[in-house]
C-alpha atoms as a PDB file:
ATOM      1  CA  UNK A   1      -0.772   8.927  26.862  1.00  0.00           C
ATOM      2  CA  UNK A   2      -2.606   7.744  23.689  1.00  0.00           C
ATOM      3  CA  UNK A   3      -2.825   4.544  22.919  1.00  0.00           C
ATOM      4  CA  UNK A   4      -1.002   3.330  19.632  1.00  0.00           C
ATOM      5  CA  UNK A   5      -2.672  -0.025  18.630  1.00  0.00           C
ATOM      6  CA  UNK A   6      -1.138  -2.961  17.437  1.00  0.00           C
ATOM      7  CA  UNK A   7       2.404  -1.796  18.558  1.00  0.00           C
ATOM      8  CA  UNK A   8       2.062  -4.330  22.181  1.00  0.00           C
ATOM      9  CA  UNK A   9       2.774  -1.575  24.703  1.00  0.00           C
ATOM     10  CA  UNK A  10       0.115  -0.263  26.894  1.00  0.00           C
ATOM     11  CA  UNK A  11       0.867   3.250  26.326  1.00  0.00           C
ATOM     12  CA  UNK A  12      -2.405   4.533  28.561  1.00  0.00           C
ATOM     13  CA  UNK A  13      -1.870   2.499  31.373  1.00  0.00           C
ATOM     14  CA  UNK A  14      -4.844   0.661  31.721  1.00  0.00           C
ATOM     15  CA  UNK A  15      -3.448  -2.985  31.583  1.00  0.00           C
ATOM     16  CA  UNK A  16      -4.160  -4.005  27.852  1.00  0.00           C
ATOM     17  CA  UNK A  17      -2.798  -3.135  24.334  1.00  0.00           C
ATOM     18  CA  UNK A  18      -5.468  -2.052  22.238  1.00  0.00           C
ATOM     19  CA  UNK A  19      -6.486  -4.073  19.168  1.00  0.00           C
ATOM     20  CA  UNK A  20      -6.783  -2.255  15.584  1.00  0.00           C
ATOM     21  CA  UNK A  21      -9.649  -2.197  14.212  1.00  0.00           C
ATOM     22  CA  UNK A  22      -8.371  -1.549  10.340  1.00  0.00           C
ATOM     23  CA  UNK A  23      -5.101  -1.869   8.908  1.00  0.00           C
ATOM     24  CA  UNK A  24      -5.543   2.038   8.726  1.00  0.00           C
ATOM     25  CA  UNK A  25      -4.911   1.766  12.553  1.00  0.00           C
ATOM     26  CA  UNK A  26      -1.847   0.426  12.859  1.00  0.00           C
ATOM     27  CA  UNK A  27       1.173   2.394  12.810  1.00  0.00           C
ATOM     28  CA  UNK A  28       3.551   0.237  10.273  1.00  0.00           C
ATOM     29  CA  UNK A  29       7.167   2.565  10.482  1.00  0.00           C
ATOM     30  CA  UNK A  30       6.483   3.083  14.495  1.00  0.00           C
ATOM     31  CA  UNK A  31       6.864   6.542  13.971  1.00  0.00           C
ATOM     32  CA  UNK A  32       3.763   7.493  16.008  1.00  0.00           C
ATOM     33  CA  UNK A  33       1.362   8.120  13.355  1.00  0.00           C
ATOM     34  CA  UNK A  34      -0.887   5.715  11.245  1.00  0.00           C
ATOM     35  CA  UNK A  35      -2.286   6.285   8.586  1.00  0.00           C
ATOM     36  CA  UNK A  36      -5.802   7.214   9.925  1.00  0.00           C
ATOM     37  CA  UNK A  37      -3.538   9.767  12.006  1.00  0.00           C
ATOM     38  CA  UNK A  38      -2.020  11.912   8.783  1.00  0.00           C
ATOM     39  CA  UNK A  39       0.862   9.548   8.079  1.00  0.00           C
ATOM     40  CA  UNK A  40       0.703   9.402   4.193  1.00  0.00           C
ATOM     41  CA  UNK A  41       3.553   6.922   3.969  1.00  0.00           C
ATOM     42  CA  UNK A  42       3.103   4.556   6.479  1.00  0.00           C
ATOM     43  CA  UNK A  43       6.046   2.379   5.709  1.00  0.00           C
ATOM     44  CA  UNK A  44       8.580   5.226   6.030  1.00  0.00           C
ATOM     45  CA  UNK A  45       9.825   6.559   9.123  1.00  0.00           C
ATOM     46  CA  UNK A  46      10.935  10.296   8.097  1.00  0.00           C
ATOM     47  CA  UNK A  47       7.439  10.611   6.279  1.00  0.00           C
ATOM     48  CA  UNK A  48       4.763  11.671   9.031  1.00  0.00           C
ATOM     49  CA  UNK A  49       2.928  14.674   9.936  1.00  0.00           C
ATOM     50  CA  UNK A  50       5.965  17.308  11.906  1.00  0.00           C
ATOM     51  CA  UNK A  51       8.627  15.754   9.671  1.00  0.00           C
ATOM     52  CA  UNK A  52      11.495  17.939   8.513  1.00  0.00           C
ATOM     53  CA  UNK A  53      10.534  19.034   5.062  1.00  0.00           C
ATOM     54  CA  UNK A  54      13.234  18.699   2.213  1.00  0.00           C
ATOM     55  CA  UNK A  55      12.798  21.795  -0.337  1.00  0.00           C
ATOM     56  CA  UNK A  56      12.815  20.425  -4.177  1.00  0.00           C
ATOM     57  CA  UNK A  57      13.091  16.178  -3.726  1.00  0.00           C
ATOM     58  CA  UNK A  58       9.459  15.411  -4.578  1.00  0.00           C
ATOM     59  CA  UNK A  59       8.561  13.991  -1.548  1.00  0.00           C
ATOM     60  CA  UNK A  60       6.230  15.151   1.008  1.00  0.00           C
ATOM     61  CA  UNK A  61       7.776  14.250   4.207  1.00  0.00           C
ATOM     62  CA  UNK A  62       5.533  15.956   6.633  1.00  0.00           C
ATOM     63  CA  UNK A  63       2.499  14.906   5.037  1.00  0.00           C
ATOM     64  CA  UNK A  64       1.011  18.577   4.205  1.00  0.00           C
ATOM     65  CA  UNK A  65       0.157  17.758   0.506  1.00  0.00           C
ATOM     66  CA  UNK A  66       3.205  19.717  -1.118  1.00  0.00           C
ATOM     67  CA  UNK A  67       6.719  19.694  -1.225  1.00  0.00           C
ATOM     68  CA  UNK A  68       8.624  22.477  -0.363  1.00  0.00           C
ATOM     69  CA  UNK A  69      10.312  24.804  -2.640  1.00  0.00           C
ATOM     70  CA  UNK A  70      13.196  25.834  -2.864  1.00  0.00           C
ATOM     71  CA  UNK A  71      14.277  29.342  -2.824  1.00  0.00           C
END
């Protein structure tokens, strides 16, 4: 599996949790995703790349650059 740094599992098995090397690295909501990953709000758990999108609320929850309209 890929490791997630910063979050003190040892998701790839090889003994060690990998340090981040920027706060970009570390994954803040533990959602999966850092910021250098696509997550464009970091410190919210619904907002992350594959999130559900909400049509009309202004928010971009799966970090595509838009919201989604509704129709």
């Amino acid at each position: 599996a890929a490791e997630i740094c910063g979050d003190g599992k040892d998701q790839n098995c090889d003994g060690t949790d990998t340090v981040c090397s920027s706060a970009g690295d570390i994954d803040y909501d533990r959602d999966g995703y850092t910021e250098n990953q696509g997550d464009c709000n970091d410190y919210n758990y619904s907002i992350r790349p594959g999130a559900a999108e909400v049509c009309g609320d202004n928010i971009d929850q799966d970090c595509d650059g838009k919201d989604l309209v509704c129709s």
